[in-house]
N, C-alpha and C. Protein backbone atom coordinates (compact mmCIF):
# COMPACT_ATOMS: atom_id res chain seq x y z
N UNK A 1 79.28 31.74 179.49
CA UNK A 1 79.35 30.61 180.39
C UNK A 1 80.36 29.60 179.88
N UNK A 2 81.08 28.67 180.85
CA UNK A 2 81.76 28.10 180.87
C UNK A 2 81.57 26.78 180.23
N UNK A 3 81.71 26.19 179.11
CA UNK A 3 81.33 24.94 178.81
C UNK A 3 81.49 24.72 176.94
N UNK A 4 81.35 23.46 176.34
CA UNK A 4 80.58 23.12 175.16
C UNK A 4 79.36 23.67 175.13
N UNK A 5 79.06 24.21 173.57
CA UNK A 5 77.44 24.50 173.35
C UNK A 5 77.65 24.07 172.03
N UNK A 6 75.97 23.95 171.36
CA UNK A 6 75.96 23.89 169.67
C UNK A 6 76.54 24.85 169.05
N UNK A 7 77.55 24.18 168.07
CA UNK A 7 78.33 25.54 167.17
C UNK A 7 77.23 25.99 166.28
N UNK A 8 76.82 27.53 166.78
CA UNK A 8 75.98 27.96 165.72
C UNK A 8 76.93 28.89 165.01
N UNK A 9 78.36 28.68 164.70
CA UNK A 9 78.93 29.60 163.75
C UNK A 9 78.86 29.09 162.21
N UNK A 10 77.93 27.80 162.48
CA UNK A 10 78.12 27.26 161.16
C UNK A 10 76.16 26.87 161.10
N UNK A 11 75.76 26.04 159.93
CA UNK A 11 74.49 26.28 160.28
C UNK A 11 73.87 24.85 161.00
N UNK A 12 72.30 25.16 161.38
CA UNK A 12 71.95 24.17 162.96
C UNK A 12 70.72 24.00 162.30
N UNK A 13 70.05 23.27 162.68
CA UNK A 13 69.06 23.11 162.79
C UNK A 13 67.67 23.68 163.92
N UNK A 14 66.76 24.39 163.92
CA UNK A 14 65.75 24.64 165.10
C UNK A 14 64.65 23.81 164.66
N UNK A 15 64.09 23.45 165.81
CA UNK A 15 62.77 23.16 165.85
C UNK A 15 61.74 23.75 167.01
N UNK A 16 60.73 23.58 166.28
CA UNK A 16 60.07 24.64 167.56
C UNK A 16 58.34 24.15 167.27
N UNK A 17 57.72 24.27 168.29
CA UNK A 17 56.26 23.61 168.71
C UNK A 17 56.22 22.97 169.99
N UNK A 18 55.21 22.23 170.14
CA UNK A 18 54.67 21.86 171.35
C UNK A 18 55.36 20.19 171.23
N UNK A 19 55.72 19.33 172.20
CA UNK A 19 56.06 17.81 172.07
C UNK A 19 55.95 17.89 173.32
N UNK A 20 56.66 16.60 173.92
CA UNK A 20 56.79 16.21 175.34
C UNK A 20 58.09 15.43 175.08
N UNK A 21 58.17 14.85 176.77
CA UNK A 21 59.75 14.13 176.80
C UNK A 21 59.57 12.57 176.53
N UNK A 22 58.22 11.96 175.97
CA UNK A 22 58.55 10.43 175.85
C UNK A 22 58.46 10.77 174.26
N UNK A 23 57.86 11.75 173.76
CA UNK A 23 58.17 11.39 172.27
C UNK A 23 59.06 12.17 171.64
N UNK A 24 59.91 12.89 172.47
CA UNK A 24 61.49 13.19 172.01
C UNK A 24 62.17 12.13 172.46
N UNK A 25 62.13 11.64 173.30
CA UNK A 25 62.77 10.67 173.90
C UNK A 25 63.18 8.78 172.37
N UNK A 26 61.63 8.79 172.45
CA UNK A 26 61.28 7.79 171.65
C UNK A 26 62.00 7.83 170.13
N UNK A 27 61.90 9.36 169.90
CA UNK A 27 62.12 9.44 168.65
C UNK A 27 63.72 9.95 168.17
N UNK A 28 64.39 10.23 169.44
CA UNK A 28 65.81 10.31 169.50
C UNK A 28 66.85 8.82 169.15
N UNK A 29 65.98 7.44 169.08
CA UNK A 29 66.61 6.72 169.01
C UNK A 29 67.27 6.53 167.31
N UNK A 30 66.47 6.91 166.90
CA UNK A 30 65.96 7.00 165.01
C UNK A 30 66.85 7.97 164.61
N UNK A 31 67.18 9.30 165.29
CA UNK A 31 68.68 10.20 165.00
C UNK A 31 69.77 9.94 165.54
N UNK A 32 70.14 9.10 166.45
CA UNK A 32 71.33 9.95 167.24
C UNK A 32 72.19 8.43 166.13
N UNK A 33 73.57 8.92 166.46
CA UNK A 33 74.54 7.81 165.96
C UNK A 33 75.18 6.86 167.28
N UNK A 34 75.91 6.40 167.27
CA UNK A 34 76.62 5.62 168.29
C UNK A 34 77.59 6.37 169.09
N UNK A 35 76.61 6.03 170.45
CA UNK A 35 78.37 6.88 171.38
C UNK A 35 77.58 7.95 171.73
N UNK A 36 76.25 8.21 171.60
CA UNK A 36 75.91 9.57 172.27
C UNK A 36 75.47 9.54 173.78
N UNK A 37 75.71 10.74 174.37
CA UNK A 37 75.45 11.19 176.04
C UNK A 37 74.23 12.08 176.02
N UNK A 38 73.30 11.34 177.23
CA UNK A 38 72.30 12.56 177.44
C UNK A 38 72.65 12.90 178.04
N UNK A 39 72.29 14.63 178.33
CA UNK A 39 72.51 15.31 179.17
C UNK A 39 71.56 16.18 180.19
N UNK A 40 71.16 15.85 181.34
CA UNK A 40 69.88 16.48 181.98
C UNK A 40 70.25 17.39 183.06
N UNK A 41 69.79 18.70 183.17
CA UNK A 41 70.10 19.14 183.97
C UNK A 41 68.69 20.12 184.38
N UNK A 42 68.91 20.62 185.95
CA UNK A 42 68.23 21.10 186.97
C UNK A 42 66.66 20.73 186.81
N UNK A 43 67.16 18.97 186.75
CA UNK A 43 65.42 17.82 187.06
C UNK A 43 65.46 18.06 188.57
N UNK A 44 64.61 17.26 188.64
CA UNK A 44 63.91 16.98 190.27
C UNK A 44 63.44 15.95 190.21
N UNK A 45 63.89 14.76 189.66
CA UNK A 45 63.25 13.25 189.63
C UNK A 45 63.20 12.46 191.20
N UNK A 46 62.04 11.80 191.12
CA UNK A 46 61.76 11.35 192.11
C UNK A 46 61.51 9.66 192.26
N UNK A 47 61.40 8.64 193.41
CA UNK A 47 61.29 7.57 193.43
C UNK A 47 61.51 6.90 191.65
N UNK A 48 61.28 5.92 190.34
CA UNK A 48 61.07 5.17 190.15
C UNK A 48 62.37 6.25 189.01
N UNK A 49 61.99 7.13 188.74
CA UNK A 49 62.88 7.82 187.40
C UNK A 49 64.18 8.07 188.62
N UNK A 50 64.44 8.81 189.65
CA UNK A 50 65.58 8.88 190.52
C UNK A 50 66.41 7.86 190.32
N UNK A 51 66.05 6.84 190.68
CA UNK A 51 66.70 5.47 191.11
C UNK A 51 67.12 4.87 188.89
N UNK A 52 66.44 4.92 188.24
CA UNK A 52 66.72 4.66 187.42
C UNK A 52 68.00 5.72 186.71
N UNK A 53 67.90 6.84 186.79
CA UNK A 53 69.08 7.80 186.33
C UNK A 53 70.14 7.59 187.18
N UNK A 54 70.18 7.51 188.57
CA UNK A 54 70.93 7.12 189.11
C UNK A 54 71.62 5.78 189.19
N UNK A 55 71.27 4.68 188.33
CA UNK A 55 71.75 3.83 188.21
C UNK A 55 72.69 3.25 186.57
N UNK A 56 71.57 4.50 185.80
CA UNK A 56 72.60 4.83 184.45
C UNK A 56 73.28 5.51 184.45
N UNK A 57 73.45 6.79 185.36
CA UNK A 57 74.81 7.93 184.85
C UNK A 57 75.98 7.41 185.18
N UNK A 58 76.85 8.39 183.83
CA UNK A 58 77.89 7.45 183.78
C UNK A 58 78.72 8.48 183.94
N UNK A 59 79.98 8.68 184.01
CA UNK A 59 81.10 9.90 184.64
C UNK A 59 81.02 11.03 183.24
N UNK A 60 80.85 12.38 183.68
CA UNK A 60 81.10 13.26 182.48
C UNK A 60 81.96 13.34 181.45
N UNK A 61 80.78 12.75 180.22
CA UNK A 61 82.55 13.18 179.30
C UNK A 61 82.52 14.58 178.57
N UNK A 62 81.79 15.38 178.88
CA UNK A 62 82.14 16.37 178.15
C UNK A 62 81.35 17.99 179.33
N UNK A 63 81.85 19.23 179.68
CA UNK A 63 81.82 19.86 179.97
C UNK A 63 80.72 20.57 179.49
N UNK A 64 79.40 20.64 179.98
CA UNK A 64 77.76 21.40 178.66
C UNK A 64 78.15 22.91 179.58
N UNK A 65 77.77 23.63 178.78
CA UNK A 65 77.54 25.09 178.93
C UNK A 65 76.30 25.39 179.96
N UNK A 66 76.23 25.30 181.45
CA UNK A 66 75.16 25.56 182.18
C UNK A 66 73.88 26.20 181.63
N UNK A 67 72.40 25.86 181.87
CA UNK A 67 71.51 26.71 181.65
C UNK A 67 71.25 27.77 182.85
N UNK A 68 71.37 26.92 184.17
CA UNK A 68 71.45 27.52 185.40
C UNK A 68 72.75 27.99 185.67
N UNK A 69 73.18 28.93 186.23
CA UNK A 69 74.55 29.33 186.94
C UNK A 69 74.37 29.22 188.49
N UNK A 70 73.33 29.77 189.15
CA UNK A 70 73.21 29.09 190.41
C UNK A 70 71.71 29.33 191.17
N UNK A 71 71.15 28.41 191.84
CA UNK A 71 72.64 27.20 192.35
C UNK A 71 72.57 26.66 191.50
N UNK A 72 73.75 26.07 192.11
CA UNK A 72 75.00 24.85 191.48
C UNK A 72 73.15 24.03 190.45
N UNK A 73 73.12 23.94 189.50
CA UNK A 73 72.21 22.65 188.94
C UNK A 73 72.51 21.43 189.34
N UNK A 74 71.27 20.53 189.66
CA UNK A 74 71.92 18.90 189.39
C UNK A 74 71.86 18.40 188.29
N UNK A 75 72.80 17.91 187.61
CA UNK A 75 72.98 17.21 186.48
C UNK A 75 73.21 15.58 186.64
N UNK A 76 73.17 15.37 185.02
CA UNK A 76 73.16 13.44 185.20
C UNK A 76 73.24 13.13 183.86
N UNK A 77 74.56 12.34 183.24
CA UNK A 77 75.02 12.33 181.78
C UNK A 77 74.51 10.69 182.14
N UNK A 78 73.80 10.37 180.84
CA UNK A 78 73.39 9.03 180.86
C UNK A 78 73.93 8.45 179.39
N UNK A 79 74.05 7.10 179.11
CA UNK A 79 74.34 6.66 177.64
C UNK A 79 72.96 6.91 176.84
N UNK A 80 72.92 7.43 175.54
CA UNK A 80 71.74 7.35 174.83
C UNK A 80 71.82 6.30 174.14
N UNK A 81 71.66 5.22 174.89
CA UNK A 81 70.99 3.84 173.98
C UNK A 81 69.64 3.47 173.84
N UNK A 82 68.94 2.82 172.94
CA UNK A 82 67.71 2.85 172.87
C UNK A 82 67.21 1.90 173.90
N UNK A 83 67.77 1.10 174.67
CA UNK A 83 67.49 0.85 175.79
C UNK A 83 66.86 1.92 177.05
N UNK A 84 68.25 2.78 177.34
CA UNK A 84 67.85 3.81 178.03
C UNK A 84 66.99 4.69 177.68
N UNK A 85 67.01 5.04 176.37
CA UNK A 85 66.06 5.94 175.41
C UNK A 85 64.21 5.51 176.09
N UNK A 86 64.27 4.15 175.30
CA UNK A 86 62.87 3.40 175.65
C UNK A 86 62.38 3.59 176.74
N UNK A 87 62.95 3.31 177.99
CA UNK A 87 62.97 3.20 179.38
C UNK A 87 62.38 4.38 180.14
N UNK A 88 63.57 5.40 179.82
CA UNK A 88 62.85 6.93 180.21
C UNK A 88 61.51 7.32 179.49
N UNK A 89 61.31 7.17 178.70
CA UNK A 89 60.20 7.51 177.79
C UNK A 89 59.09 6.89 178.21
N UNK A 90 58.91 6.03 178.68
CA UNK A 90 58.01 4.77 179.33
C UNK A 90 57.65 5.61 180.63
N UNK A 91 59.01 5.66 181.22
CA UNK A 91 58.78 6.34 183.03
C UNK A 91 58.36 7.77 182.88
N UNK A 92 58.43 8.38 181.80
CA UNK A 92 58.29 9.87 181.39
C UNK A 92 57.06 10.24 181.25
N UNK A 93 55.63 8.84 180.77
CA UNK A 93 54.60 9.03 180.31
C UNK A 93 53.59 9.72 181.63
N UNK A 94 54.04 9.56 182.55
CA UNK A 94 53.81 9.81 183.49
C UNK A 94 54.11 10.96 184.50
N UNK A 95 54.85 11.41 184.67
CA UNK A 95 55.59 12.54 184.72
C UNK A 95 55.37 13.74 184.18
N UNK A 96 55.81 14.99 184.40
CA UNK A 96 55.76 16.00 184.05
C UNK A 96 57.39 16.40 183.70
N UNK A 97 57.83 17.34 182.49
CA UNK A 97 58.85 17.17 182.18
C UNK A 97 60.22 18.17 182.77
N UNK A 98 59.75 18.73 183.93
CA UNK A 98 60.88 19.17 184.77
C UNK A 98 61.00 18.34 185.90
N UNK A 99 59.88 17.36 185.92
CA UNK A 99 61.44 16.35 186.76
C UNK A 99 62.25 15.15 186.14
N UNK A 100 62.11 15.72 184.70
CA UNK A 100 63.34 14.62 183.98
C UNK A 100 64.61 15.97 183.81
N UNK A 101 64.06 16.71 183.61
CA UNK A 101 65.03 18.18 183.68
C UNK A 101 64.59 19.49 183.26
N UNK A 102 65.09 20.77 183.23
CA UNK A 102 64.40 22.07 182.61
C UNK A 102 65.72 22.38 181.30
N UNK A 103 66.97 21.76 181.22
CA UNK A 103 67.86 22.09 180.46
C UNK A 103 68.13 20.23 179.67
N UNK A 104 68.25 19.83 178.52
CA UNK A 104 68.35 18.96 178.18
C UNK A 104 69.25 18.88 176.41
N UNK A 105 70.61 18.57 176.43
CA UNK A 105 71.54 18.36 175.17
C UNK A 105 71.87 16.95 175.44
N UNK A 106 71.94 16.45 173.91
CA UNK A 106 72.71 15.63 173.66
C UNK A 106 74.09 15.49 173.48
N UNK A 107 74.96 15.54 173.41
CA UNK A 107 76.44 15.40 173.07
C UNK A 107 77.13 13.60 173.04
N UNK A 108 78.33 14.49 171.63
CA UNK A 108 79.15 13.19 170.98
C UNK A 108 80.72 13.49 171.67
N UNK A 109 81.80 12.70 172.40
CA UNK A 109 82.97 13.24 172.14
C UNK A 109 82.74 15.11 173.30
N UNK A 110 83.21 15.57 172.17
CA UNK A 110 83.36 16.94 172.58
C UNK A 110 82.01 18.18 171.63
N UNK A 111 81.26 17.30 171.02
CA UNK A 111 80.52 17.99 170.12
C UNK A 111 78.89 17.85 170.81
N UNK A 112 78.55 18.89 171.06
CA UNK A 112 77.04 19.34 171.28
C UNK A 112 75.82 18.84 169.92
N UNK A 113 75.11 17.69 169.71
CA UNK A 113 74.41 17.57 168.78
C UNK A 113 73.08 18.15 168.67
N UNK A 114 72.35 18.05 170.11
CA UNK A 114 71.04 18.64 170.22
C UNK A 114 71.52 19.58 171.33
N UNK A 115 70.84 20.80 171.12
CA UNK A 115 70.70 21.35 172.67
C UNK A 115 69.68 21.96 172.77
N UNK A 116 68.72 22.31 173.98
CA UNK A 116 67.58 22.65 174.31
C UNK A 116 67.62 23.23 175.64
N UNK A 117 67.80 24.74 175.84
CA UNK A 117 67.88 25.52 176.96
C UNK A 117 66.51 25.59 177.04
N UNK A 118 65.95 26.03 178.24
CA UNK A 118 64.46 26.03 178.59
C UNK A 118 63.68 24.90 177.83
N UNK A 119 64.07 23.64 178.11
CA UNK A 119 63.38 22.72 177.16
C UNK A 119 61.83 23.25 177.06
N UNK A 120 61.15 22.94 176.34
CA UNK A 120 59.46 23.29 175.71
C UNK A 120 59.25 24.69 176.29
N UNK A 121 59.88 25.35 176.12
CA UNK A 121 59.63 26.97 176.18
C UNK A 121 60.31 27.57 174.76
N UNK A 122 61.70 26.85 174.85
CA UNK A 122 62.42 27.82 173.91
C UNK A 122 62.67 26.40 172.83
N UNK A 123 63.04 27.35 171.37
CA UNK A 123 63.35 25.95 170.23
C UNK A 123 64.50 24.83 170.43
N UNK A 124 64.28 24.18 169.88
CA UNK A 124 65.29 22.88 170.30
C UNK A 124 65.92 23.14 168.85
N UNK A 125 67.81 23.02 169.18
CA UNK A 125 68.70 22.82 168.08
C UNK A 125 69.26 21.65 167.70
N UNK A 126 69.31 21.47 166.66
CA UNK A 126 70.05 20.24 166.27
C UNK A 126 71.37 20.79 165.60
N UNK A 127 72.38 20.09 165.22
CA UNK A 127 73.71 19.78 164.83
C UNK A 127 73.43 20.14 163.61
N UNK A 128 73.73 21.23 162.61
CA UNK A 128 73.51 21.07 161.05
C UNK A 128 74.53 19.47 160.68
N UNK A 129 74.77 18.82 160.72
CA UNK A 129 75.84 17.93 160.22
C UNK A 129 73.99 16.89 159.81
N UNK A 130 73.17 16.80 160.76
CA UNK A 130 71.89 16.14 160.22
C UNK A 130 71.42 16.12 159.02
N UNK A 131 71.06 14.88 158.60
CA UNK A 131 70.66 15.68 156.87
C UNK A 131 69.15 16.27 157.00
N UNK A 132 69.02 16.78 156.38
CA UNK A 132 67.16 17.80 155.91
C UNK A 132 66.19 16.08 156.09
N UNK A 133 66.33 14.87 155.66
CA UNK A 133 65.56 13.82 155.51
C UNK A 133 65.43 13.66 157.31
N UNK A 134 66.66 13.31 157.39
CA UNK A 134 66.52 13.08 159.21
C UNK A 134 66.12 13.91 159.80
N UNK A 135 66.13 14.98 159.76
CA UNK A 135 65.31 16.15 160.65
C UNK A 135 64.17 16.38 160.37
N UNK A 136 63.70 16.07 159.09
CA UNK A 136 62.41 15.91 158.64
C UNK A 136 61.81 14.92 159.64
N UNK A 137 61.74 13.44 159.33
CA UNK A 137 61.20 12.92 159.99
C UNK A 137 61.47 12.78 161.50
N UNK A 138 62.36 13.25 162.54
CA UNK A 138 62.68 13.63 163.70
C UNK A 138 61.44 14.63 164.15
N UNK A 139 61.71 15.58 163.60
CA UNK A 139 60.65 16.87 163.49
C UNK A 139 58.73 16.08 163.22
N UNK A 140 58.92 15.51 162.23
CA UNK A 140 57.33 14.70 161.82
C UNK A 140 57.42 14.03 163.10
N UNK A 141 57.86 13.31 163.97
CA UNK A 141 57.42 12.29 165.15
C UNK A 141 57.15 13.25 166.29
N UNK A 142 57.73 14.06 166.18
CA UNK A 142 57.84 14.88 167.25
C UNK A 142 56.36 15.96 167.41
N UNK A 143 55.83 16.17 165.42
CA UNK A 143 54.91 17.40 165.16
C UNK A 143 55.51 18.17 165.54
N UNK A 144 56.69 19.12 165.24
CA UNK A 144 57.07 19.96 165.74
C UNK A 144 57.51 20.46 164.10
N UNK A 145 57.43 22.09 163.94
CA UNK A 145 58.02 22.48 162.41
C UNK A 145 59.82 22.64 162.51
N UNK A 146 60.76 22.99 161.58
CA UNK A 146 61.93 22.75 161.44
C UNK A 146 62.33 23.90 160.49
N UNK A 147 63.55 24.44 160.53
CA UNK A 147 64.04 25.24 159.63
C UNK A 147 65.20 25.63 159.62
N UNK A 148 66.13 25.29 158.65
CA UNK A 148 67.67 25.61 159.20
C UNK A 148 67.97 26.89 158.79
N UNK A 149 69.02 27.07 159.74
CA UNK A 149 69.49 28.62 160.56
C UNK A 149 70.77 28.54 159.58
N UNK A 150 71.31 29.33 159.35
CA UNK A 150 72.88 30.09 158.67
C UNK A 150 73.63 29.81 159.85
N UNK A 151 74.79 30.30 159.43
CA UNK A 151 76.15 30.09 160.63
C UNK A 151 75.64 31.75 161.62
N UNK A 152 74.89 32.57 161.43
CA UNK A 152 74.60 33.82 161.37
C UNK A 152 73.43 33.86 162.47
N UNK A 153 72.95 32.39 162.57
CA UNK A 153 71.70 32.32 163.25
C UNK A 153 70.40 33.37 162.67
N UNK A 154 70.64 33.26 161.35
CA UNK A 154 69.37 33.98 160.60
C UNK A 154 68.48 32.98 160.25
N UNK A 155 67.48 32.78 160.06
CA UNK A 155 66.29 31.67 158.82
C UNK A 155 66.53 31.87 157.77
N UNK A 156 66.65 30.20 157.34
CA UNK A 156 66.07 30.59 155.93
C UNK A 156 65.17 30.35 155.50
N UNK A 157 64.69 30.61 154.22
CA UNK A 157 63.95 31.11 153.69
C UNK A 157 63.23 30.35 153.88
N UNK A 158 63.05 29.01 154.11
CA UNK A 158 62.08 27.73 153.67
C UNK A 158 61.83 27.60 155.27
N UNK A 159 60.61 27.70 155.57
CA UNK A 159 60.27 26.68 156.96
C UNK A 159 59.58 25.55 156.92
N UNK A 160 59.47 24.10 157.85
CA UNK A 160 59.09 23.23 156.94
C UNK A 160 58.07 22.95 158.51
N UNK A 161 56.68 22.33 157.97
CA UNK A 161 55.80 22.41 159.78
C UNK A 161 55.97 20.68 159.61
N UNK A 162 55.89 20.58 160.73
CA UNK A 162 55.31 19.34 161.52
C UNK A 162 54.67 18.28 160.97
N UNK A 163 54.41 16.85 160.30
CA UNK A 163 52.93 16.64 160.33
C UNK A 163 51.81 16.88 161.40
């Protein structure tokens, strides 16, 4: 497929367990750096979250690698500020998390930091550039376990769980 994805030629981070979207949401403010884009795709948001995404997305800056090929997905690149962060997470508590989206990455620039195809089905990746401390506690807010992958997409040896 056509697009940016996480470079797993080098090594990434997975996480994998059960969470939801206000306490990834919540707890994305605590990792990401400055300048990051969410990225949501094939949601179905309705009245109070609609009108709110639609009033943050901002023009694409970077091309994501479809989860859907067709149809066409709807997508919606928003700023990840902890403003917006807070906000969704709030409107999220409520909600069920395919109508915030079923495909959900972060991206910097031209670089994929998180990505999460089949969000809460399949593991969520992070950027190896994260240090082991930050993904630690990312992973602890979340309760979700963590274990970094090779450029090879093999495990290693160490898996680390959740609190």
């Amino acid at each position: 497929m056509d697009g940016i994805r996480l470079d797993t030629s080098r090594p990434f981070w997975e996480l994998s367990g059960r969470t939801d979207f206000p306490s990834v949401l919540s707890a994305l403010a605590s990792l990401l750096p400055e300048g990051c884009v969410l990225y949501f795709e094939d949601g179905s948001p309705t009245g109070e979250l609609a009108h709110f995404l639609r009033a943050c997305a901002v023009p694409k800056g970077a091309h994501i690698a479809p989860g859907t090929i067709w149809p066409r997905p709807s997508v919606v690149h928003v700023p990840a500020s902890s403003e917006t962060l807070n906000r969704l997470a709030k409107l999220m508590l409520s909600r069920v998390s395919p109508e915030l989206a079923i495909h959900f990455h972060v991206y910097r620039a031209q670089t994929v930091l998180l990505e999460w195809y089949d969000a809460f089905y399949q593991p969520m990746r992070l950027d190896g550039t994260f240090s082991e401390d930050r993904v630690r506690l990312f992973a602890e807010r979340l309760r979700m376990s963590f274990q970094r992958q090779s450029g090879q997409a093999e495990p290693s040896a160490v898996t680390h769980e959740g609190a």
